[in-house]
Protein backbone atom coordinates (compact mmCIF):
# COMPACT_ATOMS: atom_id res chain seq x y z
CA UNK A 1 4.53 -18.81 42.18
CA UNK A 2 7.95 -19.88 41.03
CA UNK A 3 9.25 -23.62 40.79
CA UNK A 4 11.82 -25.53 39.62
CA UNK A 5 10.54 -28.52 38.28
CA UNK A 6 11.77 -31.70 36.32
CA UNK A 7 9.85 -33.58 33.35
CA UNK A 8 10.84 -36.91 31.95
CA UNK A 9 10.49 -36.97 27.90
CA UNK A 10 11.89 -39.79 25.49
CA UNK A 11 15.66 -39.10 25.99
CA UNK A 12 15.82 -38.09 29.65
CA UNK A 13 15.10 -35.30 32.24
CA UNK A 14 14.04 -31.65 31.09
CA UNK A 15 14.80 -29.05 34.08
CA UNK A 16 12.90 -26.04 33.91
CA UNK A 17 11.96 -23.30 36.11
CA UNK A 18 7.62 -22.51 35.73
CA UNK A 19 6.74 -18.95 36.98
CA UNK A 20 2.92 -17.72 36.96
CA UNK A 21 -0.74 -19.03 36.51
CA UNK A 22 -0.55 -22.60 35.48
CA UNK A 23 -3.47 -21.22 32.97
CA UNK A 24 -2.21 -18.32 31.67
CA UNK A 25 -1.12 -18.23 27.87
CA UNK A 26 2.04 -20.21 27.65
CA UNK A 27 5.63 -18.19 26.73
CA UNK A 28 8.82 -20.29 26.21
CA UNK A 29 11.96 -19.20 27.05
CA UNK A 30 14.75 -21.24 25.51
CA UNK A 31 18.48 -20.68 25.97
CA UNK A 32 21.59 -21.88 23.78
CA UNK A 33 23.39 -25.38 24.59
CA UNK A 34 26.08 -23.84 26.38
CA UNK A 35 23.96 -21.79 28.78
CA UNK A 36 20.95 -22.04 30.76
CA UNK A 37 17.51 -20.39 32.10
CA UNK A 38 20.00 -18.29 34.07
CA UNK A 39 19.98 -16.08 31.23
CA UNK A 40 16.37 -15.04 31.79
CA UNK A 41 16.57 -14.68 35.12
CA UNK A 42 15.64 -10.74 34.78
CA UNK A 43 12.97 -11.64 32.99
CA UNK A 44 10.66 -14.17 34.11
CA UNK A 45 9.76 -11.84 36.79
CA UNK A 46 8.33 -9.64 34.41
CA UNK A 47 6.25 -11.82 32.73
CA UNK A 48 4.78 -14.34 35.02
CA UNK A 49 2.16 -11.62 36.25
CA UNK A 50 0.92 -12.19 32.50
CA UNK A 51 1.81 -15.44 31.83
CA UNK A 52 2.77 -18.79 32.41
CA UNK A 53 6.40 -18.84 32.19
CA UNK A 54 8.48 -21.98 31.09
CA UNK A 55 12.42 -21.32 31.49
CA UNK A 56 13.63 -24.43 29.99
CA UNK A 57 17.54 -25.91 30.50
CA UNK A 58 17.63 -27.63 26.98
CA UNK A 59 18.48 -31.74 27.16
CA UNK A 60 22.52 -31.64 27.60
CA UNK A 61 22.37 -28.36 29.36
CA UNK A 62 21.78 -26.34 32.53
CA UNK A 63 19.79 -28.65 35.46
CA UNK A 64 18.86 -31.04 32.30
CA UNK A 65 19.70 -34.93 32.27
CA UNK A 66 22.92 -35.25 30.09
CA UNK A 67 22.42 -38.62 28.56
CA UNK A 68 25.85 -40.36 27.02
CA UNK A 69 24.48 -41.14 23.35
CA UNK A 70 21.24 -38.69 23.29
CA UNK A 71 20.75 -36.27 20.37
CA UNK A 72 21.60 -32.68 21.33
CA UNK A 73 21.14 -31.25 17.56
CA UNK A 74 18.75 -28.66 17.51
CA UNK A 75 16.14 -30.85 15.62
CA UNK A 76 16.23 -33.44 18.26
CA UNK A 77 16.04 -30.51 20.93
CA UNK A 78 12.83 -29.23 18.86
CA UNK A 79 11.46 -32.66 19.46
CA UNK A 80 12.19 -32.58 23.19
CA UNK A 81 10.66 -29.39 24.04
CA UNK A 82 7.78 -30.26 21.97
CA UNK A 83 6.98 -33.24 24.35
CA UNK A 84 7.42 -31.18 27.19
CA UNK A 85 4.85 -29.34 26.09
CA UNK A 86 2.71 -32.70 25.28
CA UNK A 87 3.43 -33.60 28.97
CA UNK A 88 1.97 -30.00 30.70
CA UNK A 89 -1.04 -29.67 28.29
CA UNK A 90 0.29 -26.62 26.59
CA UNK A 91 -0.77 -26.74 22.29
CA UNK A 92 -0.80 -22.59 21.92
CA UNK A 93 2.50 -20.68 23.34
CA UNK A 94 5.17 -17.94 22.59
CA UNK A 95 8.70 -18.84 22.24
CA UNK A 96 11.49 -17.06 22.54
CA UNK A 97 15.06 -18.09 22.08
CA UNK A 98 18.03 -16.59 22.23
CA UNK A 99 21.73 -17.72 20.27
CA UNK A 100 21.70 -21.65 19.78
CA UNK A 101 18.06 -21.33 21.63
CA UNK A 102 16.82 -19.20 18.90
CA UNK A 103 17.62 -21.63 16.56
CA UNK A 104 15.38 -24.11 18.41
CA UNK A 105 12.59 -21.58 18.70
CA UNK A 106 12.60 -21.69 15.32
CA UNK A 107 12.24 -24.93 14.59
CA UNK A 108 9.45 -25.04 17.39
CA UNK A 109 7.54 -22.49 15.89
CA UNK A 110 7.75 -24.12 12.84
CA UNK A 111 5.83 -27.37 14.10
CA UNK A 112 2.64 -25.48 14.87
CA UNK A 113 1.44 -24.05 17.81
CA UNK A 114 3.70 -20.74 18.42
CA UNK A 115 1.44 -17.51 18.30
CA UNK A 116 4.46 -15.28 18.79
CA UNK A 117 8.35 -15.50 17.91
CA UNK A 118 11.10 -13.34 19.92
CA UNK A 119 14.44 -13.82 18.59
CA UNK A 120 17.61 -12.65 20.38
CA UNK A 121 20.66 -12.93 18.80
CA UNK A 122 20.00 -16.03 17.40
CA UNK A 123 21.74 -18.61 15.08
CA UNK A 124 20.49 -18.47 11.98
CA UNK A 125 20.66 -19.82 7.99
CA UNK A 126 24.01 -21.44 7.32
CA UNK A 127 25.79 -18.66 9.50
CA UNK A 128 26.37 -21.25 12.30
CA UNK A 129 28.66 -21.87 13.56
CA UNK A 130 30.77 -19.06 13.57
CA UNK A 131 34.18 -19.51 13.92
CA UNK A 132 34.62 -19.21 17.88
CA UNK A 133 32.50 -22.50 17.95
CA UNK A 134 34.64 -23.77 14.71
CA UNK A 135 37.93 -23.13 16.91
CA UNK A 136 35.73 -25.22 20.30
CA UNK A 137 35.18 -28.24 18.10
CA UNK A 138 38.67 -28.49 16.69
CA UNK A 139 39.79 -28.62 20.77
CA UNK A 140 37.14 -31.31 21.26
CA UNK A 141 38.32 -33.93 23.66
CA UNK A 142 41.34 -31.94 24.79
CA UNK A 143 39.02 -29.99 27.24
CA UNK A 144 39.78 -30.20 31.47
CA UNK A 145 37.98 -28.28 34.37
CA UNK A 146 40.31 -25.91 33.91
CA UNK A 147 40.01 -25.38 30.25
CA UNK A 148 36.31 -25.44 30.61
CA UNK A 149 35.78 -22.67 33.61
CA UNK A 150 38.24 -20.42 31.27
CA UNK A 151 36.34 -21.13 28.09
CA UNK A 152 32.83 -20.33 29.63
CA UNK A 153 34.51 -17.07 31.36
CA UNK A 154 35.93 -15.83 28.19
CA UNK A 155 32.62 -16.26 26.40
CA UNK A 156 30.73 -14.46 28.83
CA UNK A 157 33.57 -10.94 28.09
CA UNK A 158 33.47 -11.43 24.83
CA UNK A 159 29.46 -11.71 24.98
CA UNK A 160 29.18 -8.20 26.54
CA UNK A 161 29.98 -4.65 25.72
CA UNK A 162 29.68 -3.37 29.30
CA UNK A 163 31.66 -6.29 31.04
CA UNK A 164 31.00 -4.26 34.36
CA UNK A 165 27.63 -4.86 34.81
CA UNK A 166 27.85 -8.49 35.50
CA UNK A 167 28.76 -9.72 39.25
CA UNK A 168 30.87 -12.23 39.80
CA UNK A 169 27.96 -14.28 41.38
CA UNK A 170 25.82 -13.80 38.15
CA UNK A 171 29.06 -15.31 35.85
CA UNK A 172 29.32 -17.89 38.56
CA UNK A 173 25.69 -18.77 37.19
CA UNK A 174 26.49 -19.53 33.57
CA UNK A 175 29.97 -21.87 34.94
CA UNK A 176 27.39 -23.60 37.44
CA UNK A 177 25.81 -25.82 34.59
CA UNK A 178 29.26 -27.60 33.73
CA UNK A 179 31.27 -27.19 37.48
CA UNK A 180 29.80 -30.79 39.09
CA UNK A 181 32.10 -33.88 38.67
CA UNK A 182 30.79 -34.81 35.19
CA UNK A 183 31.10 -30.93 33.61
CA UNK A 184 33.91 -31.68 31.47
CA UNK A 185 31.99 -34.57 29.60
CA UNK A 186 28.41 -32.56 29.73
CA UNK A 187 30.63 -29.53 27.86
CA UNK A 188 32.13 -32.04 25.13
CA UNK A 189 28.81 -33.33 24.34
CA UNK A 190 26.97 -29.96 23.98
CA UNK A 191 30.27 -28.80 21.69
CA UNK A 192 30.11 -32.15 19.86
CA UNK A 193 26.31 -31.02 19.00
CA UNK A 194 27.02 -27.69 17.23
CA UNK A 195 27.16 -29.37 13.75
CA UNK A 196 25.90 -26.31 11.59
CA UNK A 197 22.53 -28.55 11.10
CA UNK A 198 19.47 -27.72 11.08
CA UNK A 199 18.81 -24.42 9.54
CA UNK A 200 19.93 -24.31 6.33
CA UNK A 201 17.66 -23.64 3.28
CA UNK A 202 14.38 -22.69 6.30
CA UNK A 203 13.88 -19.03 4.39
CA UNK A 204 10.83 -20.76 2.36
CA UNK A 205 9.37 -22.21 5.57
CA UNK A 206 10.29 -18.90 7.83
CA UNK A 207 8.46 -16.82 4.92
CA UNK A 208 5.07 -19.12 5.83
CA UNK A 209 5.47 -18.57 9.36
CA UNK A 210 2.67 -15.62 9.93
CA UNK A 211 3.02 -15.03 13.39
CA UNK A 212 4.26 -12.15 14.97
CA UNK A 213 8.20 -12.13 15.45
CA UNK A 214 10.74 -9.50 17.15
CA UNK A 215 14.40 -9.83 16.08
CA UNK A 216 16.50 -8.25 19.02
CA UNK A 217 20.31 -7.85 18.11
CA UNK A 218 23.44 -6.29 20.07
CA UNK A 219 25.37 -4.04 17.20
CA UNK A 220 28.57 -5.24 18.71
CA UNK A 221 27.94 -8.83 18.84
CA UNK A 222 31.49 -10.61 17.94
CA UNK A 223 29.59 -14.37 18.23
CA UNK A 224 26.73 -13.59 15.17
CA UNK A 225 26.87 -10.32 12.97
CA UNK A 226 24.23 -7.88 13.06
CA UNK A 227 23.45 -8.72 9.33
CA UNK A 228 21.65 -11.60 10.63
CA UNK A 229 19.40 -9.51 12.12
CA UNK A 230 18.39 -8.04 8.44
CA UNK A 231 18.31 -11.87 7.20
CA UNK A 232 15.92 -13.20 9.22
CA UNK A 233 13.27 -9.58 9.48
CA UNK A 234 13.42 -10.45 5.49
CA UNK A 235 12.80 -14.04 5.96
CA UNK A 236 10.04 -13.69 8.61
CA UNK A 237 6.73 -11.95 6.97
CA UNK A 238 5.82 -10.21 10.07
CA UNK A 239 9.03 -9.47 11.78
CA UNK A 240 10.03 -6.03 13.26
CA UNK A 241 13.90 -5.94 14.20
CA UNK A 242 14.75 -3.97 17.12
CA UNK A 243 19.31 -3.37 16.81
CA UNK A 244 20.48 -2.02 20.00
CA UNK A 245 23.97 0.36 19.56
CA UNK A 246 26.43 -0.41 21.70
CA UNK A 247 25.34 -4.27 23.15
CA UNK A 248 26.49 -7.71 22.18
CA UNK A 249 25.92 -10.94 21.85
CA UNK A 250 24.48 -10.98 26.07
CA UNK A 251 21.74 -8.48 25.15
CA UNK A 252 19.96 -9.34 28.71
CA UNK A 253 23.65 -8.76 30.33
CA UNK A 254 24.32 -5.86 28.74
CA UNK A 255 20.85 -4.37 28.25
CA UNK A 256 18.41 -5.82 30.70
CA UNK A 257 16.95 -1.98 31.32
CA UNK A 258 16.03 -2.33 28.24
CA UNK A 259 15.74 -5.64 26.30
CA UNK A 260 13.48 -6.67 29.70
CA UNK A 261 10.49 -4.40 29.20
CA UNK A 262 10.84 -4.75 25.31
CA UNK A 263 10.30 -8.21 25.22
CA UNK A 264 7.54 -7.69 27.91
CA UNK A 265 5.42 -5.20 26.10
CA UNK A 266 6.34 -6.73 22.93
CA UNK A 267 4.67 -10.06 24.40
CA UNK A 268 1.78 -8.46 26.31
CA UNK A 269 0.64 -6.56 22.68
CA UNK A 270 1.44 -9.01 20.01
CA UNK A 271 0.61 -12.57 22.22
CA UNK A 272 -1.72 -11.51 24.46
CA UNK A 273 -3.63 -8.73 22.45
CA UNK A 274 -3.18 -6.08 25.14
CA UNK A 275 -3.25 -2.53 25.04
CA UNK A 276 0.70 -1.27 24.87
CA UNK A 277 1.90 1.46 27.52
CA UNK A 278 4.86 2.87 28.50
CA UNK A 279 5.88 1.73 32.23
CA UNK A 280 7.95 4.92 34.10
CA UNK A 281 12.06 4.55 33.39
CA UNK A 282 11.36 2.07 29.55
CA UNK A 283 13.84 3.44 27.46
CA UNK A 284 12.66 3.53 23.53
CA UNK A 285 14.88 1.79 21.22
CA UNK A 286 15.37 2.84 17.41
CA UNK A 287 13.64 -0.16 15.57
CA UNK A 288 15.64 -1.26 12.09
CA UNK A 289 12.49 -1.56 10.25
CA UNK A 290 8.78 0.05 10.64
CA UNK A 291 6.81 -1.26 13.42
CA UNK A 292 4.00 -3.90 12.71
CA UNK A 293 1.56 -1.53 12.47
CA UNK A 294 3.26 0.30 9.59
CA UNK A 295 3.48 -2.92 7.73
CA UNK A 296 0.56 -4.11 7.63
């Protein structure tokens, strides 16, 4: 069963969409500030046979409450996702994040709790923010509906190497977060949040983090560089990076064929100790280091 549902914590309204068996093993899916659980849309089908699925809009973003004043750094949204969690009973999960979400799946795992880390062209170290987002905070406050619809739509092309595989009604899904009469102020206080805070100086704490972690990462991303990828498999003690030719910073966009069942089988062997197979029409991808197995 899938739902939409709401959850009050400390600084307003989380929105999330919960796919599965309410007592399944928990996975987290978190996306950045300036999208939404739209991004996983391919893949919470996938995994709520397995699992309990938790698609969460982060505080600011998406179906969330935008509260004038609340803290939408990626510490605070830590802290919010972490009492969502309080709220539905969940202490053991996976998380996986992808750009400004990895960042907060980071931080997550870092609390406790996270059996399993999947990383998808996340921000990272003091790499953030790059200098698209540096150019979107030096326009802060000069932003209109206009200027917002053409900001989100240009993010989305430059996001993706293969531009034609997204519908117009699937781009009309990452402008829906910020097109209702208070869109232009929701935008401004998600951009105001992208301080560069948060993750620098985490290698010592990433190195104790001994759960299993996949790094996925588009070779063409224009948003984070692929050397990121290589930064945080040498951070992470048990990370295998997966760098897919070709793809960029929208790995699900461009990719879903294949970043889909990766993360799937990835999840189902590592998180829920499940024998790996190959489902008919996976396509392999060239890992950038040895598997797990090899490393161990």
């Amino acid at each position: 069963m899938t739902q939409e549902r709401r959850v009050r914590v400390s600084a307003g309204e989380i929105a999330f969409v919960e796919a599965g068996d309410p007592d399944a093993p928990a996975v987290v899916l978190l996306a950045g500030g300036l999208r939404s659980c739209h991004l996983w849309r391919n893949l919470v089908p996938l995994l709520a046979p397995w699992m309990r699925v938790l698609a969460v809009d982060l505080l600011g973003s998406g179906a969330s409450d935008s509260p004038p004043g609340a803290d939408l750094r990626l510490e605070a949204h830590a802290g919010h996702i972490r009492e969502l969690l309080e709220v539905l009973e969940v202490d053991r999960f996976a998380v996986a994040g992808h750009g400004h979400g990895g960042g907060v799946a980071q931080l997550l795992a870092l609390g406790g709790g996270a059996e399993a880390l999947v990383l998808i062209d996340s921000i990272a170290f003091d790499a953030w923010p790059g200098p698209s987002i540096r150019e979107l905070r030096a326009r802060s406050g000069t932003f209109d509906r206009e200027a917002v619809d053409a900001w989100l739509r240009s993010a989305v092309d430059t996001g993706m190497s293969h531009r034609d595989r997204l519908s117009e009604e699937d781009v009309e899904g990452y402008l829906r977060p910020f097109a209702g009469g208070d869109g232009v102020e929701r935008f401004e206080r998600v951009v105001a949040s992208l301080d560069g805070q948060g993750l620098v100086g985490l290698e010592p704490r990433l190195a104790g983090l001994e759960v299993p972690a996949l790094v996925l990462w588009g070779e063409e991303d224009r948003f984070l560089p692929v050397e990121l990828a290589e930064r945080l498999g040498d951070a992470l003690p048990m990370a295998t990076i997966a760098l897919l030719p070709g793809c960029g910073h929208l790995l699900l966009e461009d990719a879903p064929e294949t970043v889909v069942p990766l993360v799937f089988q990835y999840l189902r062997s590592r998180y829920l100790g499940t024998p790996h197979t190959h489902d008919p029409g996976t396509v392999t991808v060239q890992l950038g280091r040895p598997p797990l197995e090899d490393r161990w």
